[in-house]
PDB file of N, CA and C in Angstrom:
ATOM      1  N   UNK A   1       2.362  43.954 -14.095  1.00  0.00           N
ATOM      2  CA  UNK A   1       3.252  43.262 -13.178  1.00  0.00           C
ATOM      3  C   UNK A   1       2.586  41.959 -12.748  1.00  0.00           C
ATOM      4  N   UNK A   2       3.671  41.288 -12.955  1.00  0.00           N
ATOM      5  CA  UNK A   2       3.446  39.473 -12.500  1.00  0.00           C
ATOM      6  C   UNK A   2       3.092  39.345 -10.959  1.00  0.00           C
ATOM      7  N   UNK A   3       2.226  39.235  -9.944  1.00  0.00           N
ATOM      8  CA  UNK A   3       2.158  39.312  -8.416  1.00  0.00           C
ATOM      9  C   UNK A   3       2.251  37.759  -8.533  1.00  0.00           C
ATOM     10  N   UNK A   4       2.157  36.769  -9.100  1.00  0.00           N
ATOM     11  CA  UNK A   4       1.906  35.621  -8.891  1.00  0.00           C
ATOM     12  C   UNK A   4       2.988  34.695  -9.354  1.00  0.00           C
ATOM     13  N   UNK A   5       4.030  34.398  -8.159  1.00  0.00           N
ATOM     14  CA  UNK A   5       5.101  33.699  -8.314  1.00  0.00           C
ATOM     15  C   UNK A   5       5.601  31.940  -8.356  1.00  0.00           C
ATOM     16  N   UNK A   6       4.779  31.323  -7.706  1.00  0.00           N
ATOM     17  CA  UNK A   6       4.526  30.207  -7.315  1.00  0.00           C
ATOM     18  C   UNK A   6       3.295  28.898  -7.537  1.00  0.00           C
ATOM     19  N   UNK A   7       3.407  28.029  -7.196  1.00  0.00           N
ATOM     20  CA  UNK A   7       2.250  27.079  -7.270  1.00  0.00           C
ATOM     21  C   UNK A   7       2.707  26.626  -5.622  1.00  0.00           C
ATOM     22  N   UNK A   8       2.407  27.208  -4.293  1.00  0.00           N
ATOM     23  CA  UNK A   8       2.556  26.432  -3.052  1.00  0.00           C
ATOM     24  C   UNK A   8       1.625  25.304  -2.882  1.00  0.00           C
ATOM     25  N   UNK A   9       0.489  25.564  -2.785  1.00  0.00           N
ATOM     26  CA  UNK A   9      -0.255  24.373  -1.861  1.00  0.00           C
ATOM     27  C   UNK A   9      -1.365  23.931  -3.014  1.00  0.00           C
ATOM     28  N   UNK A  10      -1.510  22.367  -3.002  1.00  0.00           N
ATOM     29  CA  UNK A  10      -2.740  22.196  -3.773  1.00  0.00           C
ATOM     30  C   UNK A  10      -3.229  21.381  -3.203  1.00  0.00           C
ATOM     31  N   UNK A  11      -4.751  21.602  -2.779  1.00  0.00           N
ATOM     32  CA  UNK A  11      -5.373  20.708  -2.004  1.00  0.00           C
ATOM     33  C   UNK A  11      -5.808  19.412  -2.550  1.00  0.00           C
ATOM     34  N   UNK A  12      -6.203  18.863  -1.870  1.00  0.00           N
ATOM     35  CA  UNK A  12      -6.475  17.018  -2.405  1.00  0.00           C
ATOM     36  C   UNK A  12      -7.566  16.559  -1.517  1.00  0.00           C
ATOM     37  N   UNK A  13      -9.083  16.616  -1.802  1.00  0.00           N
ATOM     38  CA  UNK A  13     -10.090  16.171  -0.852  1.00  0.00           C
ATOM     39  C   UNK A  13      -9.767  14.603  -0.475  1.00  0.00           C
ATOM     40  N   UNK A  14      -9.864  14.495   1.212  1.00  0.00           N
ATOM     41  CA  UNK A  14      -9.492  12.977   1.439  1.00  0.00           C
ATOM     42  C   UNK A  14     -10.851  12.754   2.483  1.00  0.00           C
ATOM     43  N   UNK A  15     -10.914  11.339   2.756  1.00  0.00           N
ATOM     44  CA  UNK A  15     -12.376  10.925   3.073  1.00  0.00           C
ATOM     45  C   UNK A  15     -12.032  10.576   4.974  1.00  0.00           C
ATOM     46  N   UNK A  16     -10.331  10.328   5.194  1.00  0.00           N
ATOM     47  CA  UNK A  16     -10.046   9.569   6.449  1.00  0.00           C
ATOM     48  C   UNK A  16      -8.500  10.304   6.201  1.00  0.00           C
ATOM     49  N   UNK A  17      -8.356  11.960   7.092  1.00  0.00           N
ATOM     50  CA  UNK A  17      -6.954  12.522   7.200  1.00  0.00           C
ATOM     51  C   UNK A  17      -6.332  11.581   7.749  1.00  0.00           C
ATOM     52  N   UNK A  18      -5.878  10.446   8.585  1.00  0.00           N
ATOM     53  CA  UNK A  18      -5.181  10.053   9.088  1.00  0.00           C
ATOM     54  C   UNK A  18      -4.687   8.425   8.131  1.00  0.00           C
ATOM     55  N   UNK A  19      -5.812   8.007   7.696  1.00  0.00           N
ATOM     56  CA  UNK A  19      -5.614   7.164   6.725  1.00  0.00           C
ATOM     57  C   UNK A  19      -4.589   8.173   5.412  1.00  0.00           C
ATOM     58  N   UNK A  20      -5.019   9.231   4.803  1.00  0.00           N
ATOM     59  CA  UNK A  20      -3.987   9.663   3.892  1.00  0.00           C
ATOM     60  C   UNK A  20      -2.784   9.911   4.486  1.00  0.00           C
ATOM     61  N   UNK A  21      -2.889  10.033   5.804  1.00  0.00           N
ATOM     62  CA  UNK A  21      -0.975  11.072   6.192  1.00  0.00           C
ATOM     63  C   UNK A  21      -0.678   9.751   5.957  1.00  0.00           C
ATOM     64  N   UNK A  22      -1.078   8.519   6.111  1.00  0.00           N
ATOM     65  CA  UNK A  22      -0.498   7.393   6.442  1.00  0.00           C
ATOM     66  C   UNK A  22       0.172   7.558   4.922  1.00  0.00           C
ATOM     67  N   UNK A  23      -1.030   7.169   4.083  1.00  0.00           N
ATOM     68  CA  UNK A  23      -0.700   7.010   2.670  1.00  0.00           C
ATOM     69  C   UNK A  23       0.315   8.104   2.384  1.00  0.00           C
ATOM     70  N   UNK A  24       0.670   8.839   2.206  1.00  0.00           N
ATOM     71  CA  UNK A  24       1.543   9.868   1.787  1.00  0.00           C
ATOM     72  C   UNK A  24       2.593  10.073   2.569  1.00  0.00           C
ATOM     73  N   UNK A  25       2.833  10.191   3.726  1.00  0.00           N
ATOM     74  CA  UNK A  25       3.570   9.353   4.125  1.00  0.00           C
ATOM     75  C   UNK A  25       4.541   8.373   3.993  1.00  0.00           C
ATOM     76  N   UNK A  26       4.184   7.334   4.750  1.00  0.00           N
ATOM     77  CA  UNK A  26       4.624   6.437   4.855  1.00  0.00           C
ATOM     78  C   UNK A  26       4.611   5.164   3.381  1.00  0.00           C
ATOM     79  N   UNK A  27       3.721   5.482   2.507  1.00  0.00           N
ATOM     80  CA  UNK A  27       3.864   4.767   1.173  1.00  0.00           C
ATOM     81  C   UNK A  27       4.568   5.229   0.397  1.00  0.00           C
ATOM     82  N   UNK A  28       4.332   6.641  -0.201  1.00  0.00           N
ATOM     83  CA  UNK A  28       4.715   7.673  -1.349  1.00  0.00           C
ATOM     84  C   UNK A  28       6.161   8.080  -0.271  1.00  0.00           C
ATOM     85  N   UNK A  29       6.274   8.401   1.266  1.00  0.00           N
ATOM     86  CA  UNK A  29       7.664   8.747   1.343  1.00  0.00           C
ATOM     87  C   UNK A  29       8.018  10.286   1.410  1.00  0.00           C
ATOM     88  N   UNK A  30       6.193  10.783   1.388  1.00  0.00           N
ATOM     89  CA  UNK A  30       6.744  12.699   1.707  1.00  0.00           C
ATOM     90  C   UNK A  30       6.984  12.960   3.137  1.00  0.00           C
ATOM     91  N   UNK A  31       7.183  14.310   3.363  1.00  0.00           N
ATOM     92  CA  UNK A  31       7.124  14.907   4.511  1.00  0.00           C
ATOM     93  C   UNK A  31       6.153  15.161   5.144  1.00  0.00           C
ATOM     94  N   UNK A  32       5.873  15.205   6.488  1.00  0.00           N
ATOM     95  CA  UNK A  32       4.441  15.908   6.891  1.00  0.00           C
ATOM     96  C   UNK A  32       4.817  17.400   7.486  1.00  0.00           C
ATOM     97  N   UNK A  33       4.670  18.071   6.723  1.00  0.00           N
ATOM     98  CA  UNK A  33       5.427  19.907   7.008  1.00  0.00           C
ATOM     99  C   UNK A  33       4.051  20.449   7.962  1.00  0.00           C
ATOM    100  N   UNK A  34       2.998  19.790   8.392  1.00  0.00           N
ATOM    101  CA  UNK A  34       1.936  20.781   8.919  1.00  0.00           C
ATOM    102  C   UNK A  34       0.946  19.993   9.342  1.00  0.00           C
ATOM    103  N   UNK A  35       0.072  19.731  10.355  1.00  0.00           N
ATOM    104  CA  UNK A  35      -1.034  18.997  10.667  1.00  0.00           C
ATOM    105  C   UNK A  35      -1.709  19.843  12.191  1.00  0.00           C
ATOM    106  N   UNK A  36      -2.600  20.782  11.777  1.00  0.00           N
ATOM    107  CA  UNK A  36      -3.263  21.534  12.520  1.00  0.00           C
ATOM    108  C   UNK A  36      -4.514  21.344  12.660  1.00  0.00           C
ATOM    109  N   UNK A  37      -5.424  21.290  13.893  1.00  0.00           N
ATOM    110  CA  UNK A  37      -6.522  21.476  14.264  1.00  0.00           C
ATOM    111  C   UNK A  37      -7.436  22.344  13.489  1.00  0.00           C
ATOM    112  N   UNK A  38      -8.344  22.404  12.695  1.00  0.00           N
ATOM    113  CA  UNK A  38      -8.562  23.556  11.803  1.00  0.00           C
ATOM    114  C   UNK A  38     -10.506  23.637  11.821  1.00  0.00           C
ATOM    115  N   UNK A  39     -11.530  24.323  12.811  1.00  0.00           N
ATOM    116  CA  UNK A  39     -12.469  23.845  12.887  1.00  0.00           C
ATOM    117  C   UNK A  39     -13.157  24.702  12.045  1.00  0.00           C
ATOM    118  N   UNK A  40     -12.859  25.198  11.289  1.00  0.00           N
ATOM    119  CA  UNK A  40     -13.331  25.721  10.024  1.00  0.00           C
ATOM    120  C   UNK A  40     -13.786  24.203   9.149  1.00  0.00           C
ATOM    121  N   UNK A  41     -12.793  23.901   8.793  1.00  0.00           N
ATOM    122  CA  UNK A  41     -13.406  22.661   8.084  1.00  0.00           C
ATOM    123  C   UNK A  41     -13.741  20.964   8.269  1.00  0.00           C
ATOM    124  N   UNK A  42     -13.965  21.321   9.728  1.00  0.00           N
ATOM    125  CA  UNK A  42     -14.343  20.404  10.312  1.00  0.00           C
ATOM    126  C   UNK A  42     -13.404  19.423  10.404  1.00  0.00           C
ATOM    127  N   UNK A  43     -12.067  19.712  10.117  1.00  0.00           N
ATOM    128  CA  UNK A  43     -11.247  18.835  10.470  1.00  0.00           C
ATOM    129  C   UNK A  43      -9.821  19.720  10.643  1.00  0.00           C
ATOM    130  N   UNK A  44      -8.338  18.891  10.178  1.00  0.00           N
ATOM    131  CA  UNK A  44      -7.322  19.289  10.209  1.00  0.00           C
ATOM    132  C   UNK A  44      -6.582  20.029   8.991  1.00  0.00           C
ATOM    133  N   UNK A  45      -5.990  21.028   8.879  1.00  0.00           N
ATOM    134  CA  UNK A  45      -5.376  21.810   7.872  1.00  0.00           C
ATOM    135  C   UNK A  45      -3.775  20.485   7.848  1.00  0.00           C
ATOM    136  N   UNK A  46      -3.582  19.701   7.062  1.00  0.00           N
ATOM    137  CA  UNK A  46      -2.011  18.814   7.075  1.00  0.00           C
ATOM    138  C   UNK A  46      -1.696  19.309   5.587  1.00  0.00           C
ATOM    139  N   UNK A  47      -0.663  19.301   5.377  1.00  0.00           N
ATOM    140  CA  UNK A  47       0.178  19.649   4.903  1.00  0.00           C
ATOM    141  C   UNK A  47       1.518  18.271   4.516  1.00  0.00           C
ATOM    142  N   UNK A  48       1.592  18.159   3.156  1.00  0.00           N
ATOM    143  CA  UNK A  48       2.611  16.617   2.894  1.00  0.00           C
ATOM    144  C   UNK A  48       3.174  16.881   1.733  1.00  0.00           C
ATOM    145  N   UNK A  49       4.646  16.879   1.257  1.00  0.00           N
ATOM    146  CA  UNK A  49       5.227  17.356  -0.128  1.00  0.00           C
ATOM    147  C   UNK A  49       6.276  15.844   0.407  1.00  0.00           C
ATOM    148  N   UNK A  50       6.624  15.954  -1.227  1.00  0.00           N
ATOM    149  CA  UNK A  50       7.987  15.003  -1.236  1.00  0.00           C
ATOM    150  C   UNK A  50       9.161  15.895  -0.965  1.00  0.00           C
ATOM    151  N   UNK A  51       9.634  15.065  -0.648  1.00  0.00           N
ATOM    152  CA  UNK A  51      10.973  15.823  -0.064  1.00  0.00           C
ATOM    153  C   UNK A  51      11.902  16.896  -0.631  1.00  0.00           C
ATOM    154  N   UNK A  52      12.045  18.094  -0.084  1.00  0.00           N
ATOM    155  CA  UNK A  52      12.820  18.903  -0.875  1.00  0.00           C
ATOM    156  C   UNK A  52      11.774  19.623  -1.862  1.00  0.00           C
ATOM    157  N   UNK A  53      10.295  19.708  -2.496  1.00  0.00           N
ATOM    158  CA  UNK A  53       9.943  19.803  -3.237  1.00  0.00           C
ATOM    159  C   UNK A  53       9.062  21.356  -2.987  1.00  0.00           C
ATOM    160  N   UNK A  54       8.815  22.172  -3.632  1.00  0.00           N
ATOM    161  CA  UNK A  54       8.287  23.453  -2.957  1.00  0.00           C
ATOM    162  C   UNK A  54       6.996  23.643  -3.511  1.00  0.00           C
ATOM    163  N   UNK A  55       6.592  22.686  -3.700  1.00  0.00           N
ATOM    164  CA  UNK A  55       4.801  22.719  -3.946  1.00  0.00           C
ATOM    165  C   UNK A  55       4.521  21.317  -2.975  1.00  0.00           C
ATOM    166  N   UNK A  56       3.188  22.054  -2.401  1.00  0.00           N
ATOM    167  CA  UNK A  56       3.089  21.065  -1.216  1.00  0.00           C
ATOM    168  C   UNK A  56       1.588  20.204  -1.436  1.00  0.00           C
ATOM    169  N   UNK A  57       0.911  19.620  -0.895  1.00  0.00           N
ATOM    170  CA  UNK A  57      -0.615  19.079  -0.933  1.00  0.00           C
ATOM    171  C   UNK A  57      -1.145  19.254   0.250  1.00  0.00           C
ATOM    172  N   UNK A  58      -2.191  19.744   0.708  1.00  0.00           N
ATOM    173  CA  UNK A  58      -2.974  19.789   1.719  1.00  0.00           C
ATOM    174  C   UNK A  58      -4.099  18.911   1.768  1.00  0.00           C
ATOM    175  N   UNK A  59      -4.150  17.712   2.454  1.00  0.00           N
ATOM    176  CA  UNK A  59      -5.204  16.770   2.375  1.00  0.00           C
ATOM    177  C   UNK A  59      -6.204  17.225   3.481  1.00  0.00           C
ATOM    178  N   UNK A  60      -7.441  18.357   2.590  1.00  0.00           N
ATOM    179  CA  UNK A  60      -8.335  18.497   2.985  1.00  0.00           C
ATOM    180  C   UNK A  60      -9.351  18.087   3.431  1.00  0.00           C
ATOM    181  N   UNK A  61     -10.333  17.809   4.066  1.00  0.00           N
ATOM    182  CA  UNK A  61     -11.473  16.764   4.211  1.00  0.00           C
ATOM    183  C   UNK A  61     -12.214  17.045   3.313  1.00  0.00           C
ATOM    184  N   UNK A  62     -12.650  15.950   2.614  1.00  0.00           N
ATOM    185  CA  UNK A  62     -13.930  15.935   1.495  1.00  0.00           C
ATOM    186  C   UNK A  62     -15.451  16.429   2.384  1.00  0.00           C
ATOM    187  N   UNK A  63     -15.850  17.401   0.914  1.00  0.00           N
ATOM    188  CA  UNK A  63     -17.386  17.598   1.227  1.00  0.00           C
ATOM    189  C   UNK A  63     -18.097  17.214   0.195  1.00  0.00           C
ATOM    190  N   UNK A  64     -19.201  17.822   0.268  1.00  0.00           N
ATOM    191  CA  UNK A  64     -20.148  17.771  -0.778  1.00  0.00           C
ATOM    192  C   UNK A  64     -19.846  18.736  -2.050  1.00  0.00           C
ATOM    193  N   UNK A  65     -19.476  19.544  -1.854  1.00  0.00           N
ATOM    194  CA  UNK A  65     -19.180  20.646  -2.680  1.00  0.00           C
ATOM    195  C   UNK A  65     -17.775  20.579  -3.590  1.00  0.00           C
ATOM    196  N   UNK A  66     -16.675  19.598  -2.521  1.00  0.00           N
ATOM    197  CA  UNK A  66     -15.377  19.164  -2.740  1.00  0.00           C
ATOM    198  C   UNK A  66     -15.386  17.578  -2.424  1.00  0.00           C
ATOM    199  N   UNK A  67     -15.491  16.848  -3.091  1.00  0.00           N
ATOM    200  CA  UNK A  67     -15.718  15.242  -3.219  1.00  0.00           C
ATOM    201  C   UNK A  67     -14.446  14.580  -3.297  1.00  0.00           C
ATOM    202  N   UNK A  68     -13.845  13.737  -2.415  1.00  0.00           N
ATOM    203  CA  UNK A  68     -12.646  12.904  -2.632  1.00  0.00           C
ATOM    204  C   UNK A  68     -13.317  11.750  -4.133  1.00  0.00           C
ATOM    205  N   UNK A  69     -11.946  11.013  -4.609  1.00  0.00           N
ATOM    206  CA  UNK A  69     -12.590  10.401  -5.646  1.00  0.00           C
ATOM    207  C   UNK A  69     -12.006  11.298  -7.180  1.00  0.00           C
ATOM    208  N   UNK A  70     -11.610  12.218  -7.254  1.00  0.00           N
ATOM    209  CA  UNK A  70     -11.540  13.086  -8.836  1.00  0.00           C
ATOM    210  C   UNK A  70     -10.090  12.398  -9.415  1.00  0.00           C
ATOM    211  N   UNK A  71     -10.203  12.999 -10.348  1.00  0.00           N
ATOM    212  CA  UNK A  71      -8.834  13.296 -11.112  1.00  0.00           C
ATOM    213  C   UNK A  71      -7.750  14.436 -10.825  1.00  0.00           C
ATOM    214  N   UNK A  72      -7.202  14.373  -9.977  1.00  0.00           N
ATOM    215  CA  UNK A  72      -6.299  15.802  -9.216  1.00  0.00           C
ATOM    216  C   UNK A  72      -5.364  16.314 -10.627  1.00  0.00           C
ATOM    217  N   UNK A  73      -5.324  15.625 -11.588  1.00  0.00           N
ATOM    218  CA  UNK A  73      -4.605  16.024 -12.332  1.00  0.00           C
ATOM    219  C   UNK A  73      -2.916  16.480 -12.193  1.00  0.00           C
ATOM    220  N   UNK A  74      -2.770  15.981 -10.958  1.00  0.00           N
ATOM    221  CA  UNK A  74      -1.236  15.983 -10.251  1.00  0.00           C
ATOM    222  C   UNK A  74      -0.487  15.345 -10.566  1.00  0.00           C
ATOM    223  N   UNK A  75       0.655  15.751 -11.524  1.00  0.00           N
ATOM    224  CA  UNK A  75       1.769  14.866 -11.428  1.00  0.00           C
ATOM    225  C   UNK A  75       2.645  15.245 -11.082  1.00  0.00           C
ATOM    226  N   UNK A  76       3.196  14.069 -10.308  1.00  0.00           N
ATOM    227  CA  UNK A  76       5.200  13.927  -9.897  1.00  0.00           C
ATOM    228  C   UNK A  76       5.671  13.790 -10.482  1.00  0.00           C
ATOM    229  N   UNK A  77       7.104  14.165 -10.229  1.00  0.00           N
ATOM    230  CA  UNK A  77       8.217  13.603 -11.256  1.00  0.00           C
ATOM    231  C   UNK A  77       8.940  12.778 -10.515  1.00  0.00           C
ATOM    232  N   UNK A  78       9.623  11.779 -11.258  1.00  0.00           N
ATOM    233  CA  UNK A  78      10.482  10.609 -10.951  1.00  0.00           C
ATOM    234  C   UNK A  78      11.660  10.784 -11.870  1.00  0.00           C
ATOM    235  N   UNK A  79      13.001  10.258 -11.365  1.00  0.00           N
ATOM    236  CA  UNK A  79      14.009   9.923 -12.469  1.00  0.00           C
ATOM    237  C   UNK A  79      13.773   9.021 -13.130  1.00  0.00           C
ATOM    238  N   UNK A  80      13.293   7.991 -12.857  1.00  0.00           N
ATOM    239  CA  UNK A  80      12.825   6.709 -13.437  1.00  0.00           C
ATOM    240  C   UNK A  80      11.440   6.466 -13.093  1.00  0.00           C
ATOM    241  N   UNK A  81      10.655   6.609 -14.368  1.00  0.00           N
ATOM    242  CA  UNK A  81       9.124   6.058 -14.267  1.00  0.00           C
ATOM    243  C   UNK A  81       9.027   4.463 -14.075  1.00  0.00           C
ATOM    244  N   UNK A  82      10.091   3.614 -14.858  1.00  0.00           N
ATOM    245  CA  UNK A  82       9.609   2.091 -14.780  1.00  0.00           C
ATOM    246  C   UNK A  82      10.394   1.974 -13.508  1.00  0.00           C
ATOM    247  N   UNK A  83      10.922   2.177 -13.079  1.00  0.00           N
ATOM    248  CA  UNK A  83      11.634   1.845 -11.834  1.00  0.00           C
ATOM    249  C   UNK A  83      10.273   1.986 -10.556  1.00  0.00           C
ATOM    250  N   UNK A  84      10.169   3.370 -10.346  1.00  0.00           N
ATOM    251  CA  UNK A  84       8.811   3.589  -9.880  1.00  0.00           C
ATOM    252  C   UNK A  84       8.085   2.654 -10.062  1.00  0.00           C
ATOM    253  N   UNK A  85       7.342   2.930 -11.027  1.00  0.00           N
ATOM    254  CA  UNK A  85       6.496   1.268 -11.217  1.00  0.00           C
ATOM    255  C   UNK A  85       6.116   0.762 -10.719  1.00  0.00           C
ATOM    256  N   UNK A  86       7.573  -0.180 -10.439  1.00  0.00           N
ATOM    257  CA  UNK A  86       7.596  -1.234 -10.098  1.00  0.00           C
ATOM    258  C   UNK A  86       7.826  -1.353  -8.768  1.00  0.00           C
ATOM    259  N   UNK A  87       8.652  -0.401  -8.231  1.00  0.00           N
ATOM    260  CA  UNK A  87       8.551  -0.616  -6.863  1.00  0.00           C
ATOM    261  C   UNK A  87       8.242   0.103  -5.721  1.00  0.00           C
ATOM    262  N   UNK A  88       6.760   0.965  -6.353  1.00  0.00           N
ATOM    263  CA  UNK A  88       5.951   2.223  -5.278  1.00  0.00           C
ATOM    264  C   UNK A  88       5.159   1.659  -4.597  1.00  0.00           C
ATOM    265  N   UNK A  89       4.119  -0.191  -4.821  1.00  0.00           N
ATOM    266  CA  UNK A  89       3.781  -0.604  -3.641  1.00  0.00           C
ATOM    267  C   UNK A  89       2.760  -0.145  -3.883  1.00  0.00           C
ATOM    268  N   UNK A  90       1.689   0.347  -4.917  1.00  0.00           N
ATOM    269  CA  UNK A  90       0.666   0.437  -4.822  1.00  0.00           C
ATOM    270  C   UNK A  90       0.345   0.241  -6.357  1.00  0.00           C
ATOM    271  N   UNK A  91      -1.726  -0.042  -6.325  1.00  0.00           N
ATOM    272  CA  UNK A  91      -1.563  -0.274  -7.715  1.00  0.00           C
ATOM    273  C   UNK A  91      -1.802   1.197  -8.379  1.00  0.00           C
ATOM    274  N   UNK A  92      -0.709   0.425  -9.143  1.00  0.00           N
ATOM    275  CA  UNK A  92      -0.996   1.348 -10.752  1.00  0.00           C
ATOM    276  C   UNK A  92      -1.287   1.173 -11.925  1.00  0.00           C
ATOM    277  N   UNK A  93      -1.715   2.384 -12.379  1.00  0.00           N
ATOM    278  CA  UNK A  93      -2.043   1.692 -14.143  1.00  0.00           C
ATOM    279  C   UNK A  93      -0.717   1.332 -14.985  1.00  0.00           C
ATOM    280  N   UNK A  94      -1.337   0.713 -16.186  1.00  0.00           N
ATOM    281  CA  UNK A  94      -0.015   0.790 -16.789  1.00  0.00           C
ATOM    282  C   UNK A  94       1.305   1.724 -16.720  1.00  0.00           C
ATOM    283  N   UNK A  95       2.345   1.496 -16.991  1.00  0.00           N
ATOM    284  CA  UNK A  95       3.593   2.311 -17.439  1.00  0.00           C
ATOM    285  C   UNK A  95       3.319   2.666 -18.989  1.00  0.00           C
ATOM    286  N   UNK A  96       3.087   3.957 -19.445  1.00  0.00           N
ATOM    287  CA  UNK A  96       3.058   4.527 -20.556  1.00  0.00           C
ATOM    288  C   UNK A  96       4.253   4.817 -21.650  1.00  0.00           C
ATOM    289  N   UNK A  97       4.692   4.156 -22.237  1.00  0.00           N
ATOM    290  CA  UNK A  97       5.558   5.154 -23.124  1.00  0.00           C
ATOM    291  C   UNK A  97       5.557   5.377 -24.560  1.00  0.00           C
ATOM    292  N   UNK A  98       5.520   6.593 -24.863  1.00  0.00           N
ATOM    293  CA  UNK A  98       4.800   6.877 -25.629  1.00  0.00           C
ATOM    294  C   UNK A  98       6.329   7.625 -26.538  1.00  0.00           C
ATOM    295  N   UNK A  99       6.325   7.996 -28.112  1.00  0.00           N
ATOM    296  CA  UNK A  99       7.233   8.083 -28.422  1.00  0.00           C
ATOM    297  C   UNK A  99       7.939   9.926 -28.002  1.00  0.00           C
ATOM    298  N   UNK A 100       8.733  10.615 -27.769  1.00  0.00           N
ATOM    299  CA  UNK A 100       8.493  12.019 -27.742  1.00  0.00           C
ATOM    300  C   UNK A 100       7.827  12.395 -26.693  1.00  0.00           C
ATOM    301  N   UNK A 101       7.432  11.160 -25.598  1.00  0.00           N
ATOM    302  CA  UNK A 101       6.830  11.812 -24.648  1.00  0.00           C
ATOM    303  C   UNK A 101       7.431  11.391 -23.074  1.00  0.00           C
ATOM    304  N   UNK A 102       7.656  11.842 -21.940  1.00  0.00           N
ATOM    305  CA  UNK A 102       8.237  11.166 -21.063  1.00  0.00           C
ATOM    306  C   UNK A 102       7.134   9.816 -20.387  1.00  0.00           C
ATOM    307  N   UNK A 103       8.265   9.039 -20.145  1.00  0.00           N
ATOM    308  CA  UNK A 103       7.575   7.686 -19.577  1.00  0.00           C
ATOM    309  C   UNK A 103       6.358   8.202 -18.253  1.00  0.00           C
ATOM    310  N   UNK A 104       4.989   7.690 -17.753  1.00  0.00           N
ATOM    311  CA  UNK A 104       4.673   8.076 -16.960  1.00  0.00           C
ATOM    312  C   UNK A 104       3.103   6.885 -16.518  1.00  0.00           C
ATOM    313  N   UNK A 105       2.926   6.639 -15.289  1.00  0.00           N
ATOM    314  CA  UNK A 105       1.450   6.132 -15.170  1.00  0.00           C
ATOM    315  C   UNK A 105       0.906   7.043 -14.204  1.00  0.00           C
ATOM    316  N   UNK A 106      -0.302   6.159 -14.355  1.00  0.00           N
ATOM    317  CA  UNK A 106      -1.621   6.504 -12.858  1.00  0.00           C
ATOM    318  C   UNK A 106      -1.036   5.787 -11.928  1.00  0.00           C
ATOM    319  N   UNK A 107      -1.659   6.362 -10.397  1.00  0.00           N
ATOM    320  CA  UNK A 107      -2.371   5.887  -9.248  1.00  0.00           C
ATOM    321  C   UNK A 107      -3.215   6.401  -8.726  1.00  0.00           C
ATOM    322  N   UNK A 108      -3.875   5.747  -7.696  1.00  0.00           N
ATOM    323  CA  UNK A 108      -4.695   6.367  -7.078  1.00  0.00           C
ATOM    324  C   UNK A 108      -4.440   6.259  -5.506  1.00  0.00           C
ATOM    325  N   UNK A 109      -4.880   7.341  -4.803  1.00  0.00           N
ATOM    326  CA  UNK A 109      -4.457   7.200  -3.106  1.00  0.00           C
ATOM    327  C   UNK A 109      -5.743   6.632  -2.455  1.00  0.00           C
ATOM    328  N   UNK A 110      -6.340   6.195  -1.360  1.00  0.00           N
ATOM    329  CA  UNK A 110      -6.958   5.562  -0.617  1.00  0.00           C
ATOM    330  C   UNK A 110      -7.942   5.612  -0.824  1.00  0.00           C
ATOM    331  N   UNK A 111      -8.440   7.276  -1.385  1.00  0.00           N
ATOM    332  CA  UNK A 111      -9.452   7.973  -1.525  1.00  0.00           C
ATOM    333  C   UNK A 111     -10.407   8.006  -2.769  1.00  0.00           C
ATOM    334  N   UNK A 112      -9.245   6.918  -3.431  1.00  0.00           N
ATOM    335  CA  UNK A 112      -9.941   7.195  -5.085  1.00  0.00           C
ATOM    336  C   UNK A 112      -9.460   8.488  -5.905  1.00  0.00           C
ATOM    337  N   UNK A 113      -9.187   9.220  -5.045  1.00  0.00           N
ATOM    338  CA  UNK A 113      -8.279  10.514  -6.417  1.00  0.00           C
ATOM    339  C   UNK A 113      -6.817  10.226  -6.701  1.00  0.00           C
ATOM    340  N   UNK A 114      -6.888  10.194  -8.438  1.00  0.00           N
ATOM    341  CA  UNK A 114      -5.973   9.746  -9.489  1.00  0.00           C
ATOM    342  C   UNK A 114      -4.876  10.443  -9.165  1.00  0.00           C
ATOM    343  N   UNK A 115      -3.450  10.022  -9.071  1.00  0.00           N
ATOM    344  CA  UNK A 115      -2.558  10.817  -9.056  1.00  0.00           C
ATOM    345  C   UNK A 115      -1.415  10.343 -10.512  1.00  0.00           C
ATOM    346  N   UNK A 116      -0.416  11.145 -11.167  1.00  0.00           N
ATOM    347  CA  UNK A 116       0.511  10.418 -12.332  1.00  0.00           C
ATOM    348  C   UNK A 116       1.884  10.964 -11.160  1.00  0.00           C
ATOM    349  N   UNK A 117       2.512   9.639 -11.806  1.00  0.00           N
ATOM    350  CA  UNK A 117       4.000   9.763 -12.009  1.00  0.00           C
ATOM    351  C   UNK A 117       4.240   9.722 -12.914  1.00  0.00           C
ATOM    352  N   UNK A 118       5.429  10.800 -13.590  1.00  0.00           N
ATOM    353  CA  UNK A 118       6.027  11.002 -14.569  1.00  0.00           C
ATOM    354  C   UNK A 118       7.643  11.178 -14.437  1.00  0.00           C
ATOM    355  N   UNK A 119       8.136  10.876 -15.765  1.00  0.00           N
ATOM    356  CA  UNK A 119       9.718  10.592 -15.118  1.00  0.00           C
ATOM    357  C   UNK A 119       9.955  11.908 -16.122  1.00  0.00           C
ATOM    358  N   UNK A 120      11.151  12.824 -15.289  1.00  0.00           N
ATOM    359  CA  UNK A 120      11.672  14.107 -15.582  1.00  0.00           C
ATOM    360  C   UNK A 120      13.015  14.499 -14.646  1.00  0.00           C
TER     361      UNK A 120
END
């Protein structure tokens, strides 16, 4: 038996929580579903998805052990990747398109960890 139904939360080490809610937020345009006091990890448990979307990101505070800066290997989906593009307001890498494959680039958030948009 399958116990494992979902992908809910994936964390994202950030260097300045309030600098990312900003970024995610107010740039990218998600929700902020959660922002708790959390002195376990020396900071706040927040919580930020795009809208409507049922996998969420928790912008954890970076440690030593968990380093802001990686490759999250996270991608979004977009209806339109070149549209995106062009008008998400931050830099990105090229727009990819590749033949057989959906249109998609990099970014990166404040922190230095890589995020893709992909159009689907």
């Amino acid at each position: 038996m399958n116990h494992i139904t979902a992908v809910s939360t994936v964390a994202v080490p950030v260097t300045d929580q309030d600098r990312a809610v900003a970024f995610y937020v107010e740039t990218l345009g998600f929700d902020l579903h959660l922002d708790a006091e959390l002195p376990q990890l020396n900071g706040r448990w927040i919580v930020v998805a795009p809208p409507g979307a049922a996998t969420s990101l928790a912008l954890v505070p970076a440690t030593s052990h968990n380093p802001a800066g990686n490759d999250t290997g996270i991608r979004f989906t977009t209806p339109d990747a070149g549209a995106a593009h062009a008008a998400l307001g931050v830099v990105a890498g090229d727009l990819l398109t590749w033949p057989g494959v959906p249109p998609m680039f990099s970014f990166q958030d404040p922190d230095g960890n890589t995020l893709y948009l992909v159009e689907g």
